[in-house]
PDB file of N, CA and C in Angstrom:
ATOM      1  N   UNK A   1     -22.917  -2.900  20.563  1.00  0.00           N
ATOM      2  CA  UNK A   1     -22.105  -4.083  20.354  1.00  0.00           C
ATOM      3  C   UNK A   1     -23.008  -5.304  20.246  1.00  0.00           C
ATOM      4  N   UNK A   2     -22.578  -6.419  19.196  1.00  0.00           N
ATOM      5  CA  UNK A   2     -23.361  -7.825  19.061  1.00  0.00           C
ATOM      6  C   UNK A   2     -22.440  -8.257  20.259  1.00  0.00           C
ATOM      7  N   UNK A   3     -23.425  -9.168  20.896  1.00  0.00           N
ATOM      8  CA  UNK A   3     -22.747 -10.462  21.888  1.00  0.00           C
ATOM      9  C   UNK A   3     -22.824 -11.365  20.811  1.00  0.00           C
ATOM     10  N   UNK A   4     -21.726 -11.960  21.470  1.00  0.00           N
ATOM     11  CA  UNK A   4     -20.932 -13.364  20.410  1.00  0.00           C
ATOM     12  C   UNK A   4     -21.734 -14.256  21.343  1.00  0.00           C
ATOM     13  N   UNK A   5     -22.240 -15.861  21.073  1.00  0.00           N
ATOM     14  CA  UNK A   5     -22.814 -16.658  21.406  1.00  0.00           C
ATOM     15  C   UNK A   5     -22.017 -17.100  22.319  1.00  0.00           C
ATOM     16  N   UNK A   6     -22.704 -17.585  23.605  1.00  0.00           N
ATOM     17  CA  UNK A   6     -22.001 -18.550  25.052  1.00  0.00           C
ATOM     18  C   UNK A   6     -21.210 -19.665  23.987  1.00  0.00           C
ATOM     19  N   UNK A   7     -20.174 -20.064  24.298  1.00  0.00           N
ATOM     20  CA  UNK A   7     -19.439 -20.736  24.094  1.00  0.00           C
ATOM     21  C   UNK A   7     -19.603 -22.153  24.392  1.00  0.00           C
ATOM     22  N   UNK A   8     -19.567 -23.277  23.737  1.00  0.00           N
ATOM     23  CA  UNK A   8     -20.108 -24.399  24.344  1.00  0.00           C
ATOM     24  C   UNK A   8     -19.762 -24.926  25.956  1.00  0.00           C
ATOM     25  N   UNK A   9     -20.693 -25.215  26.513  1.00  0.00           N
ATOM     26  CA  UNK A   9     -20.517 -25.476  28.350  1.00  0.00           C
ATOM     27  C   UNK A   9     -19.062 -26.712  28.156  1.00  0.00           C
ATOM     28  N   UNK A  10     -18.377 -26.605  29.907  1.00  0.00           N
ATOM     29  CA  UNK A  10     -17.489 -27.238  29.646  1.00  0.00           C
ATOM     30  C   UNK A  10     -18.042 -27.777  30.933  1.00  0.00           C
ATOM     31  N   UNK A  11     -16.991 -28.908  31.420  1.00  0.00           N
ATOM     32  CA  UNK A  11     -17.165 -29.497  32.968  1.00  0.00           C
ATOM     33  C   UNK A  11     -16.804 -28.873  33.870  1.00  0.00           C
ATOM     34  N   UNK A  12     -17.073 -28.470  35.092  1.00  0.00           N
ATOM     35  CA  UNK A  12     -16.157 -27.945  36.174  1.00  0.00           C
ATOM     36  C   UNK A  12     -14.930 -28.390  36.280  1.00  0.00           C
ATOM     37  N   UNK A  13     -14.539 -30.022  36.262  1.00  0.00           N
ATOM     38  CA  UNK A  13     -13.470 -30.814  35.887  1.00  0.00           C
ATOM     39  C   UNK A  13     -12.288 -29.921  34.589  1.00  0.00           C
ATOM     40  N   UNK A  14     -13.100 -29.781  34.092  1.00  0.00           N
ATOM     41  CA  UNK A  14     -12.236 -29.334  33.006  1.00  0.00           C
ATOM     42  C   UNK A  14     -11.480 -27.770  33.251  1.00  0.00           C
ATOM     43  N   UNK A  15     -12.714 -26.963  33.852  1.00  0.00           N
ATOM     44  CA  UNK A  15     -12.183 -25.692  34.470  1.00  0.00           C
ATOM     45  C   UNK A  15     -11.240 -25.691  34.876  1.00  0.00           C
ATOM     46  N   UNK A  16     -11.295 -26.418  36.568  1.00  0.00           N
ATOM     47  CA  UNK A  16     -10.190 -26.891  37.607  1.00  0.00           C
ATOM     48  C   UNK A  16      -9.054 -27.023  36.807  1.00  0.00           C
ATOM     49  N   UNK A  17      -8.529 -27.502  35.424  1.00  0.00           N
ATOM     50  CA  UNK A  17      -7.768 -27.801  35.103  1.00  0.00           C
ATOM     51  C   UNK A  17      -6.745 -26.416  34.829  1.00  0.00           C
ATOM     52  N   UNK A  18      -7.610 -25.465  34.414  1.00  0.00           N
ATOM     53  CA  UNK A  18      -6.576 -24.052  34.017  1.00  0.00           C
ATOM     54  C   UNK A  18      -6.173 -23.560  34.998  1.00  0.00           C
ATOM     55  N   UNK A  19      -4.746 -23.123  34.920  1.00  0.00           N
ATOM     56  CA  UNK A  19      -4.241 -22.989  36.056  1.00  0.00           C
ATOM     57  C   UNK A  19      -3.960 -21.163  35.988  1.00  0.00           C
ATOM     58  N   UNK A  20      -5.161 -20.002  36.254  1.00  0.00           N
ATOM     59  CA  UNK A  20      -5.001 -18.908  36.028  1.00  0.00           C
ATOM     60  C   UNK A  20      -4.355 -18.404  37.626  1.00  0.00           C
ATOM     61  N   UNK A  21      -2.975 -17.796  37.043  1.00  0.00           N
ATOM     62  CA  UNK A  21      -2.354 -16.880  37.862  1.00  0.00           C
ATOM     63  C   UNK A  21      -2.223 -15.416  37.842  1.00  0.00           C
ATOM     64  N   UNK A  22      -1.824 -14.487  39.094  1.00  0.00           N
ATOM     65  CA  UNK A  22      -1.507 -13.102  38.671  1.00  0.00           C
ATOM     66  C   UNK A  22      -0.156 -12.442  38.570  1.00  0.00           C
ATOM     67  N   UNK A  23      -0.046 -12.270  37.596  1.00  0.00           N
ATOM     68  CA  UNK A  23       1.974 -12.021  37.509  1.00  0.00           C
ATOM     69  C   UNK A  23       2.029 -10.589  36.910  1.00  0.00           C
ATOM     70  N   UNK A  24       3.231  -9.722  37.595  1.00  0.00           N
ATOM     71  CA  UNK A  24       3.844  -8.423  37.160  1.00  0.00           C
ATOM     72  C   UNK A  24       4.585  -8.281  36.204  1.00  0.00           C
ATOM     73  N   UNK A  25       3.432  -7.730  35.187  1.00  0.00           N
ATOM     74  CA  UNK A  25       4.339  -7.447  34.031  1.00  0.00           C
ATOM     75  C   UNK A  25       5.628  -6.262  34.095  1.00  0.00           C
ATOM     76  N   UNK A  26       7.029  -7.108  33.911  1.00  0.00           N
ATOM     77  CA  UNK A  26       8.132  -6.098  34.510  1.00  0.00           C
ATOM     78  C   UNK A  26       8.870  -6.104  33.371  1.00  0.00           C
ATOM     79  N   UNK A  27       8.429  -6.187  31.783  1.00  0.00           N
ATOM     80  CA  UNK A  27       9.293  -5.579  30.789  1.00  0.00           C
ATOM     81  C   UNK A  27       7.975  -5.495  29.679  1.00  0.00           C
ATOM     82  N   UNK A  28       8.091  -5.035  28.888  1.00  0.00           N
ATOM     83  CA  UNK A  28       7.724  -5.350  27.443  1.00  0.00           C
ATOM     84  C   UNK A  28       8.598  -4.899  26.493  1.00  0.00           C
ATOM     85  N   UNK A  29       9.023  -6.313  25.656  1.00  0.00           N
ATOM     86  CA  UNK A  29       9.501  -5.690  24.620  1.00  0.00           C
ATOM     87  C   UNK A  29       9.052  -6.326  23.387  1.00  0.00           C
ATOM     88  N   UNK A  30       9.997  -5.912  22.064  1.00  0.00           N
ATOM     89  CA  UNK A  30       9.733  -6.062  20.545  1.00  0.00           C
ATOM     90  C   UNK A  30       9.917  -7.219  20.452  1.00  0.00           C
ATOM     91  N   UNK A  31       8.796  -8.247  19.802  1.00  0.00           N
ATOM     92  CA  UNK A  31       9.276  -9.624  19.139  1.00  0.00           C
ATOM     93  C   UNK A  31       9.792  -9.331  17.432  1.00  0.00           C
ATOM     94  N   UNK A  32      11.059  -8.922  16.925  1.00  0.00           N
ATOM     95  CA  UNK A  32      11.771  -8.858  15.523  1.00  0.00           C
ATOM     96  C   UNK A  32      11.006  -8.694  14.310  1.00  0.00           C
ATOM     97  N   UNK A  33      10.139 -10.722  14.027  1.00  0.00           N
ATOM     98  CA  UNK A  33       9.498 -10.789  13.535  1.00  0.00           C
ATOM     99  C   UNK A  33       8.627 -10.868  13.389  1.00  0.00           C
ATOM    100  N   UNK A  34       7.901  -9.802  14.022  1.00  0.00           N
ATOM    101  CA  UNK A  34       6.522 -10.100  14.112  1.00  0.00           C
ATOM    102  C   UNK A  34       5.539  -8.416  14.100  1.00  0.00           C
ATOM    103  N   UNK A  35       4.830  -8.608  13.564  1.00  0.00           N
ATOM    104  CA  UNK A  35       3.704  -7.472  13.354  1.00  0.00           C
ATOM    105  C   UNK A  35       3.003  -7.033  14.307  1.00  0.00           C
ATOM    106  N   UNK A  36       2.776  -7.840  15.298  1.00  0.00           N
ATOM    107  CA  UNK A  36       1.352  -8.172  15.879  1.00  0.00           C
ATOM    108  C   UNK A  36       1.719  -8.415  17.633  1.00  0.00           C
ATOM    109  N   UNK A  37       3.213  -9.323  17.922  1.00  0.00           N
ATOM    110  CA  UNK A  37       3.418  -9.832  18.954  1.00  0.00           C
ATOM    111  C   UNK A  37       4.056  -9.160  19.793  1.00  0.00           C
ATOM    112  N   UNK A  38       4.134  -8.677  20.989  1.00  0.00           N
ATOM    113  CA  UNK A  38       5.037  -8.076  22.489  1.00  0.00           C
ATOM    114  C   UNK A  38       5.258  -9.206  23.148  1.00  0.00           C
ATOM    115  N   UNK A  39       6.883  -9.442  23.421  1.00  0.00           N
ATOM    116  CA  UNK A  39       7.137 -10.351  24.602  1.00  0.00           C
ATOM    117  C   UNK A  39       7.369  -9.702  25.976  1.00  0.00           C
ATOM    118  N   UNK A  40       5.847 -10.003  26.800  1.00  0.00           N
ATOM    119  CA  UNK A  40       6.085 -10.136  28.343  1.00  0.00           C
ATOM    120  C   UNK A  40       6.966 -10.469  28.916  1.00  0.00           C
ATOM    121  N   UNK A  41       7.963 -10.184  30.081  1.00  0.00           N
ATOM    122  CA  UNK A  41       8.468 -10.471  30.812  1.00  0.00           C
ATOM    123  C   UNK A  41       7.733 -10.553  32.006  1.00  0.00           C
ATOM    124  N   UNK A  42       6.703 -12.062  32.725  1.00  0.00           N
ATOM    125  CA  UNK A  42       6.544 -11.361  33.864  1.00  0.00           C
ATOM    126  C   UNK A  42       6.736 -11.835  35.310  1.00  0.00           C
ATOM    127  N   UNK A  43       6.610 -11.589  36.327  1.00  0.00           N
ATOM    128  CA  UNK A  43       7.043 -12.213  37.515  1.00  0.00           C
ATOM    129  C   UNK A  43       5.664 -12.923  38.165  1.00  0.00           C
ATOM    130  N   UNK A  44       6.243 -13.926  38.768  1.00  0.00           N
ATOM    131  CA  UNK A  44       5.034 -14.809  39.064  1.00  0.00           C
ATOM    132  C   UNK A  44       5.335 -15.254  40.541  1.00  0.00           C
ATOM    133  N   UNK A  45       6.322 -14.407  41.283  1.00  0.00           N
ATOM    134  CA  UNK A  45       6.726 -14.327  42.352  1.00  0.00           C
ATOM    135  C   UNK A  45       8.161 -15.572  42.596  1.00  0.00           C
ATOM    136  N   UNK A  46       7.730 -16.788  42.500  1.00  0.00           N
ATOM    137  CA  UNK A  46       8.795 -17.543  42.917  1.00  0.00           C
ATOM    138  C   UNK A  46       9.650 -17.907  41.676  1.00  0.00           C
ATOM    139  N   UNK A  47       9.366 -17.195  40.542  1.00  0.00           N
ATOM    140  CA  UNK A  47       9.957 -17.348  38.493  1.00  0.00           C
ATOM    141  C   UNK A  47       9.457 -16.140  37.648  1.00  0.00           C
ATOM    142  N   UNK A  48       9.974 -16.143  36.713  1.00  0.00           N
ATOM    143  CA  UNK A  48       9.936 -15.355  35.729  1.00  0.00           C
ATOM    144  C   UNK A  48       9.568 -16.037  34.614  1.00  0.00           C
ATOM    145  N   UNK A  49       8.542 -15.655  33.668  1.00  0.00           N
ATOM    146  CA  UNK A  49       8.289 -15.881  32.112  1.00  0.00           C
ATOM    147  C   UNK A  49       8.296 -15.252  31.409  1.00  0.00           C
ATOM    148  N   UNK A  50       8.602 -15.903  30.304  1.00  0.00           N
ATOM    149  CA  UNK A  50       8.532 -15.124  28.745  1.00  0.00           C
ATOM    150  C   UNK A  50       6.964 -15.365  28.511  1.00  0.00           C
ATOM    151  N   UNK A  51       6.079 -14.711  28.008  1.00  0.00           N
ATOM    152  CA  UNK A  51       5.120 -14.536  27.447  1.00  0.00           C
ATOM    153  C   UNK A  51       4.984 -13.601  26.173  1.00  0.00           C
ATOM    154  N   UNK A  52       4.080 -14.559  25.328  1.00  0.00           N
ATOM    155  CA  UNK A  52       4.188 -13.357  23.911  1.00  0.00           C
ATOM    156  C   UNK A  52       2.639 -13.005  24.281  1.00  0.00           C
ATOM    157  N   UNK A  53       2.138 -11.841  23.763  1.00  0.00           N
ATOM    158  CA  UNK A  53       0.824 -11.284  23.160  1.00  0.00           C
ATOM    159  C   UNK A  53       0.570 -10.257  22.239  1.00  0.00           C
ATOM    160  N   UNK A  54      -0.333 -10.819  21.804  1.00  0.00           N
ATOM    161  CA  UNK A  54      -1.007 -10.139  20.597  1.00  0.00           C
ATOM    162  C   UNK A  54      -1.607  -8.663  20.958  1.00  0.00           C
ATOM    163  N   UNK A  55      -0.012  -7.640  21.249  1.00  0.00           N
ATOM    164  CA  UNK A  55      -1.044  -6.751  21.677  1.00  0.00           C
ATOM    165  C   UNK A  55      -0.269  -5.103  21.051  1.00  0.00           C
ATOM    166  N   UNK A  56       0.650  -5.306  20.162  1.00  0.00           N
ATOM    167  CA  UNK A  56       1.204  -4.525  19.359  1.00  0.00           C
ATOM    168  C   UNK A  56       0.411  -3.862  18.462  1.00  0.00           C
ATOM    169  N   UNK A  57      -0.473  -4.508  17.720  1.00  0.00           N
ATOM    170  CA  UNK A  57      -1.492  -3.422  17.096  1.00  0.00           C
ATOM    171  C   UNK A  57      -3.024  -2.988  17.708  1.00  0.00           C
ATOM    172  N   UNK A  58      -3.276  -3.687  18.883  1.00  0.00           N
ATOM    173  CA  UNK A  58      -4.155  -3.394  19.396  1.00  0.00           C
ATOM    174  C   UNK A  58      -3.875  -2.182  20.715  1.00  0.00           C
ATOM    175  N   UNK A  59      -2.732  -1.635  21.152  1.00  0.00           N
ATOM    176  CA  UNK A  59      -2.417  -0.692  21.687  1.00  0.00           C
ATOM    177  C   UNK A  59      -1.182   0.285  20.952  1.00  0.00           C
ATOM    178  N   UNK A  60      -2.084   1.647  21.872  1.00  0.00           N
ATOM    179  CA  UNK A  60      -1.149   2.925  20.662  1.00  0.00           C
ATOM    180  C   UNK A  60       0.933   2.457  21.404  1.00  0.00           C
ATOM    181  N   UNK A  61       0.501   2.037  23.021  1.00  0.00           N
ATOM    182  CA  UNK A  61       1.644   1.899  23.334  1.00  0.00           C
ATOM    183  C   UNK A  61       1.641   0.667  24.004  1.00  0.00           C
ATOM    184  N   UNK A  62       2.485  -0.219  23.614  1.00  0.00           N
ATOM    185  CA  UNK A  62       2.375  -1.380  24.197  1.00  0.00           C
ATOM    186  C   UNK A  62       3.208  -1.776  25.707  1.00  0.00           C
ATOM    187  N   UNK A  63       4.067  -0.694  25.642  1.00  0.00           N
ATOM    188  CA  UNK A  63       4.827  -0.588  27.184  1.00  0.00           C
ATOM    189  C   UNK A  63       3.805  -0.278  28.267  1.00  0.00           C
ATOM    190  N   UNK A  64       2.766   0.335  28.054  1.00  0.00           N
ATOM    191  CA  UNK A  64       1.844   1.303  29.227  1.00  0.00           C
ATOM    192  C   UNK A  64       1.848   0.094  30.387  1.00  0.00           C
ATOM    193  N   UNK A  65       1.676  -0.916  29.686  1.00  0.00           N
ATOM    194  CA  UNK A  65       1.266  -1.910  30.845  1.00  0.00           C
ATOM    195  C   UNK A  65       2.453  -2.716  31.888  1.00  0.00           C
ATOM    196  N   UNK A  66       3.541  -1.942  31.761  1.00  0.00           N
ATOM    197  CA  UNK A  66       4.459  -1.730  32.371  1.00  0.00           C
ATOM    198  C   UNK A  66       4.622  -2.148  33.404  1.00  0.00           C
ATOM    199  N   UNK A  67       4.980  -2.597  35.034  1.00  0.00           N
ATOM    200  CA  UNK A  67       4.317  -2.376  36.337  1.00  0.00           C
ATOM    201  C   UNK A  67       3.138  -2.962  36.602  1.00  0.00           C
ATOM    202  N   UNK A  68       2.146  -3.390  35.852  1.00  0.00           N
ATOM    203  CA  UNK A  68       0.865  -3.918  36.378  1.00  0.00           C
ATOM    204  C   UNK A  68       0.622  -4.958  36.598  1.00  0.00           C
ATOM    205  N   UNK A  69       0.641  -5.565  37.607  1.00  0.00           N
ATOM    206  CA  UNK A  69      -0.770  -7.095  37.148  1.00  0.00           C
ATOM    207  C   UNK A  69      -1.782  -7.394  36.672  1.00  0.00           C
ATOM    208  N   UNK A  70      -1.254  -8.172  36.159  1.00  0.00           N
ATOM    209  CA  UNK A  70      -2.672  -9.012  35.106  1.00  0.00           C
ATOM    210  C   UNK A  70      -2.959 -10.484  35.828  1.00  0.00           C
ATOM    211  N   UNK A  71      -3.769 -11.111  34.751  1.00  0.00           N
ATOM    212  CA  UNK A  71      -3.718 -12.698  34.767  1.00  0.00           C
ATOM    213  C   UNK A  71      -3.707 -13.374  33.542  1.00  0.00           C
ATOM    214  N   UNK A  72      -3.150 -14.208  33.779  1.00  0.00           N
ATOM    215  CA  UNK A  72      -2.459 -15.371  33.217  1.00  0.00           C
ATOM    216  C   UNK A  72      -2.933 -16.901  33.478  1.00  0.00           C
ATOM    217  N   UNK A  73      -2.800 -17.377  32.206  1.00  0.00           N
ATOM    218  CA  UNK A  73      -2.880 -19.188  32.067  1.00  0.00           C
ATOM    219  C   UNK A  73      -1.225 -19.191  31.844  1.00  0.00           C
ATOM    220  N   UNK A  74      -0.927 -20.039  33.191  1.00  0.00           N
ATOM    221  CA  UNK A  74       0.258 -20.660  33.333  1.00  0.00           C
ATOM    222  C   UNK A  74       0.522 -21.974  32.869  1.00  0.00           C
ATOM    223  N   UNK A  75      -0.471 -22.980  32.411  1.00  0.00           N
ATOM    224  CA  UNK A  75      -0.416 -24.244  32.400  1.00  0.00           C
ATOM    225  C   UNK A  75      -0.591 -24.337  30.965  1.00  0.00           C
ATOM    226  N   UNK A  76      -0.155 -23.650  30.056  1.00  0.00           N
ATOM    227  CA  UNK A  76      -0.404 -24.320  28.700  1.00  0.00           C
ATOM    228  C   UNK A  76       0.808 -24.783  28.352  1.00  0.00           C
ATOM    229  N   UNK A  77       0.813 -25.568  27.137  1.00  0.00           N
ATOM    230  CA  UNK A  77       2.246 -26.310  26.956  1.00  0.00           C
ATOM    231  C   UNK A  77       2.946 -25.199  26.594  1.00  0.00           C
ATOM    232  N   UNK A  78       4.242 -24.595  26.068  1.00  0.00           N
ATOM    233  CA  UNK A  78       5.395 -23.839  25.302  1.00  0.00           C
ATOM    234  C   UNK A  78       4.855 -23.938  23.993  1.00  0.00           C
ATOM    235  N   UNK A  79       4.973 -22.376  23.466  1.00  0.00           N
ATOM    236  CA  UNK A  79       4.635 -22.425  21.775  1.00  0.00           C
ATOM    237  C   UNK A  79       5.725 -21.589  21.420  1.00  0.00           C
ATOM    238  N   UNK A  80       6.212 -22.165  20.338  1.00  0.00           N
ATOM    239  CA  UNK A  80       7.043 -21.298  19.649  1.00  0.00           C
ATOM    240  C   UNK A  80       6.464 -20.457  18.664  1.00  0.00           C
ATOM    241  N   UNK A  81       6.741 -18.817  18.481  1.00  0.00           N
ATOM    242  CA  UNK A  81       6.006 -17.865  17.617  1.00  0.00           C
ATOM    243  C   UNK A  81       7.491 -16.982  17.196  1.00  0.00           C
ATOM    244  N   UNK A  82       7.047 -16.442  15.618  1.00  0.00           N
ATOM    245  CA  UNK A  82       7.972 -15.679  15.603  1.00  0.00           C
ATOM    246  C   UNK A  82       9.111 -16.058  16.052  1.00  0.00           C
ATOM    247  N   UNK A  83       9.863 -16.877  15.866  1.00  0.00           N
ATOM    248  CA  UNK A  83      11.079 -16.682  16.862  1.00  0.00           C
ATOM    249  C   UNK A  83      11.494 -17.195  18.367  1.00  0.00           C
ATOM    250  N   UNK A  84      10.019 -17.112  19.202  1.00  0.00           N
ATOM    251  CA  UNK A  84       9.931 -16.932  20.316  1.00  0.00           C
ATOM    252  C   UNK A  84       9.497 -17.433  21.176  1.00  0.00           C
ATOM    253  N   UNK A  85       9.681 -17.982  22.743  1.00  0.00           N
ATOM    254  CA  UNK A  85       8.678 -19.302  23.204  1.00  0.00           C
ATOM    255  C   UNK A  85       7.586 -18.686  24.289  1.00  0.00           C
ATOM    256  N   UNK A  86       6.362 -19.088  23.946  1.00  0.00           N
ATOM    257  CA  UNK A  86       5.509 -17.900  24.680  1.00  0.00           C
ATOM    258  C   UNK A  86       5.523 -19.291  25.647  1.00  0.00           C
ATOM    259  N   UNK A  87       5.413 -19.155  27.029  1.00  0.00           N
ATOM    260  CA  UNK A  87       5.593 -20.084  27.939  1.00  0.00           C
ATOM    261  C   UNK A  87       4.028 -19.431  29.327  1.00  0.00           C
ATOM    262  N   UNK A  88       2.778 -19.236  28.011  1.00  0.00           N
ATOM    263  CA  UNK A  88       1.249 -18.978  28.873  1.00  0.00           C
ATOM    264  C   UNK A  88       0.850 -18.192  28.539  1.00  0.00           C
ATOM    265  N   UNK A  89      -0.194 -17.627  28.408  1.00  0.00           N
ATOM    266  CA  UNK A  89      -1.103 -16.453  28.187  1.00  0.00           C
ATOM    267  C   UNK A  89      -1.769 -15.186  28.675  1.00  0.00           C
ATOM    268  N   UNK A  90      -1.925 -14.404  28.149  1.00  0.00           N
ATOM    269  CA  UNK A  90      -2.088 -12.955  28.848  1.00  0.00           C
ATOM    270  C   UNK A  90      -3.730 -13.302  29.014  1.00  0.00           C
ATOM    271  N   UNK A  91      -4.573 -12.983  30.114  1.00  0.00           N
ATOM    272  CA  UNK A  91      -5.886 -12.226  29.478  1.00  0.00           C
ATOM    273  C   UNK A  91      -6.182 -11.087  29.402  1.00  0.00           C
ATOM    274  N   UNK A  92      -6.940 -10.816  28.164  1.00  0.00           N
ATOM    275  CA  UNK A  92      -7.149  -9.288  28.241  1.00  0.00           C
ATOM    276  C   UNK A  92      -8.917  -8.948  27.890  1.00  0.00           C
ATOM    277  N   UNK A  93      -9.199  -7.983  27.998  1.00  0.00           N
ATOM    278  CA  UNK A  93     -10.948  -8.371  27.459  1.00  0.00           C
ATOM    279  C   UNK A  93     -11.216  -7.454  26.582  1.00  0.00           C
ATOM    280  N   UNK A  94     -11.848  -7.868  25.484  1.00  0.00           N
ATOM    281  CA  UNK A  94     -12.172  -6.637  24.732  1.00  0.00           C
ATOM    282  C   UNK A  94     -11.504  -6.878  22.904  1.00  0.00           C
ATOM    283  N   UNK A  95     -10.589  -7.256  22.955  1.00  0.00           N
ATOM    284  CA  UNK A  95     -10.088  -7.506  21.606  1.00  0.00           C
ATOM    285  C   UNK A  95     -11.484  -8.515  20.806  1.00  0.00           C
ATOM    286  N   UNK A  96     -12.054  -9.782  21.266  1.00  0.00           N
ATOM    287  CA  UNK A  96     -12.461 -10.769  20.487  1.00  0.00           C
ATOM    288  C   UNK A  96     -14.133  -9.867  20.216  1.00  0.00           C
ATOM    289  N   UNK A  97     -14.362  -8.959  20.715  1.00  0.00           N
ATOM    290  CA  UNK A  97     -14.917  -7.810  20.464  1.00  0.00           C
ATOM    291  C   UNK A  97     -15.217  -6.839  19.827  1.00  0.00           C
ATOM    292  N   UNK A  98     -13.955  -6.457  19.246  1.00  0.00           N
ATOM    293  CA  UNK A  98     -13.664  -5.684  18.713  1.00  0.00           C
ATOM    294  C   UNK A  98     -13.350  -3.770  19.429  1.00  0.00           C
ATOM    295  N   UNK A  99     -13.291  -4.155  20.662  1.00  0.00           N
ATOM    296  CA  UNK A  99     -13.257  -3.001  21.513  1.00  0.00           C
ATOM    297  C   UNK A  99     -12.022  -3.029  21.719  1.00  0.00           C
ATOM    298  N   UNK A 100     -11.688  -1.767  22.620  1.00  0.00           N
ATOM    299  CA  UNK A 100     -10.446  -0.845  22.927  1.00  0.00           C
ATOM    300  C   UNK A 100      -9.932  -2.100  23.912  1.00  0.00           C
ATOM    301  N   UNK A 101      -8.595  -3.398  23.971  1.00  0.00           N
ATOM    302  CA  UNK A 101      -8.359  -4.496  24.774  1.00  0.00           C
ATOM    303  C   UNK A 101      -8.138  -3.723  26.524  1.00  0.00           C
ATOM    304  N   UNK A 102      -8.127  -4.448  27.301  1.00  0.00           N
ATOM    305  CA  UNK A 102      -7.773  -3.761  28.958  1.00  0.00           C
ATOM    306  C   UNK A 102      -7.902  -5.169  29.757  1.00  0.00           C
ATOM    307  N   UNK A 103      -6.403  -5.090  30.037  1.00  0.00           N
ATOM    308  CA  UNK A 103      -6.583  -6.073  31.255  1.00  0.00           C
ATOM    309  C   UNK A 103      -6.983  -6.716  31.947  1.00  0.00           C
ATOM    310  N   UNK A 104      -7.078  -8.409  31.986  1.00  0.00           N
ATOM    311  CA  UNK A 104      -8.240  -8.615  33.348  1.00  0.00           C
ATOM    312  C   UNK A 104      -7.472  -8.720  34.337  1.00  0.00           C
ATOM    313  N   UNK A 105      -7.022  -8.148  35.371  1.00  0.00           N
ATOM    314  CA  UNK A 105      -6.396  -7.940  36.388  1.00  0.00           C
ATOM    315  C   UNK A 105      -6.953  -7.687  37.317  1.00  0.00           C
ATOM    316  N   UNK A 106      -6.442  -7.814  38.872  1.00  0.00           N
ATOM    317  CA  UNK A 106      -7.288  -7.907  40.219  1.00  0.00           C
ATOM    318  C   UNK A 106      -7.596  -6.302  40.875  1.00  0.00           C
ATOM    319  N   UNK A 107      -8.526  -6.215  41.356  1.00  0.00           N
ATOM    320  CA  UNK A 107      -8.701  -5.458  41.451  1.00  0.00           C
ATOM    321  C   UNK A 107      -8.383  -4.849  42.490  1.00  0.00           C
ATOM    322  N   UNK A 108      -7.400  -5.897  43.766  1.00  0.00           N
ATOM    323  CA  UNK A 108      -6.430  -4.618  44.698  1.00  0.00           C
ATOM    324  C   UNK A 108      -5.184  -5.808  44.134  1.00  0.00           C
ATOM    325  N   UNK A 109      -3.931  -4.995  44.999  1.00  0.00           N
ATOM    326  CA  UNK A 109      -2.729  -5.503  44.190  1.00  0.00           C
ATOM    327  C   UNK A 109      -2.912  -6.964  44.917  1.00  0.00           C
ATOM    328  N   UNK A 110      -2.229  -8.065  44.602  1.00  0.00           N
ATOM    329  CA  UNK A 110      -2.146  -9.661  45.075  1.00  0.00           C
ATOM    330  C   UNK A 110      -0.957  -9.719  44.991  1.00  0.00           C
ATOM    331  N   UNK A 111      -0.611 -10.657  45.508  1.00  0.00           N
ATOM    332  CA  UNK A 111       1.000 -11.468  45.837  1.00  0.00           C
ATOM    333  C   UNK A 111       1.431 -11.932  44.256  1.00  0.00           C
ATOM    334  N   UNK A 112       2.464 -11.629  43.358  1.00  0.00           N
ATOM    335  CA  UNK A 112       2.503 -12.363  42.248  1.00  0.00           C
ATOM    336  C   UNK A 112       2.625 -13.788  42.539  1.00  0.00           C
ATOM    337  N   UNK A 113       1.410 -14.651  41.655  1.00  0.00           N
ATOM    338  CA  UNK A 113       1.730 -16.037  41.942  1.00  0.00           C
ATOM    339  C   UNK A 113       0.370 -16.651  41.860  1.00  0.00           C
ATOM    340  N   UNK A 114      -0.370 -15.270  42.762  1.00  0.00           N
ATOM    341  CA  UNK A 114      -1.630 -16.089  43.731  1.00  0.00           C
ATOM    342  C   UNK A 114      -2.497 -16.178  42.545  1.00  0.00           C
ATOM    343  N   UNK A 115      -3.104 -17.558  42.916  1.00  0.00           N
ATOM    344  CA  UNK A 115      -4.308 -18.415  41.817  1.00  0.00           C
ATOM    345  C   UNK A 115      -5.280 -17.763  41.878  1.00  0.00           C
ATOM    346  N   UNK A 116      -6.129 -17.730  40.790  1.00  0.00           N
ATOM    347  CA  UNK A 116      -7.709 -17.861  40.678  1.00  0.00           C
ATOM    348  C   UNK A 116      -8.113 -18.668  40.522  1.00  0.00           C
ATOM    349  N   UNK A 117      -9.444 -18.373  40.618  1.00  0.00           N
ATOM    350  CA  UNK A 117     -10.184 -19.741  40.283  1.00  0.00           C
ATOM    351  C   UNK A 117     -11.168 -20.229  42.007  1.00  0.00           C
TER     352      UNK A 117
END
């Protein structure tokens, strides 16, 4: 594999600002119009979000991830896609890669909710 170049440095200030959480993904389903998109359902302990990701052609099954925690950027504004309001972001590692994508998720279970960072 090529490594892609460090990304330009940011401030710690600026870090602090993303607000990455760990939430249970407790549905996936079909976004209509879309090729490419799965809307998350996931729990974040004290709420629920809609989340879209780009992860329909990059997995043979996009349900597998069913039950699991991941993490999440909770603090981005609402985007409308397809149809649909993705209300934060999945991370996953491996797609901007070109590798097989997988979860960045904690590595024992956490409270849905609890921050990183």
């Amino acid at each position: 594999m090529e490594h892609a170049p460090i990304k330009d440095e940011i401030t710690f200030d600026d870090f602090a600002k993303i607000d990455i959480r760990v939430g249970l993904i407790v549905e996936v389903s079909e976004v209509a119009k879309s090729d490419k998109l799965m809307k998350l359902t996931v729990d974040f302990g004290d709420h629920q979000r809609s989340i879209l990701a780009g992860i329909k052609q990059e997995r043979e099954n996009p349900k597998e991830i069913e039950g699991k925690q991941a993490l999440f950027v909770v603090n981005l504004p609402e985007r409308k896609m397809a149809g649909e309001v993705s209300q934060g972001m999945l991370f996953d590692i491996g797609y901007e890669d070109k590798l097989q994508p997988c979860l960045a998720c904690p590595e024992n279970e956490m409270p849905n909710g609890a921050r990183a960072g």
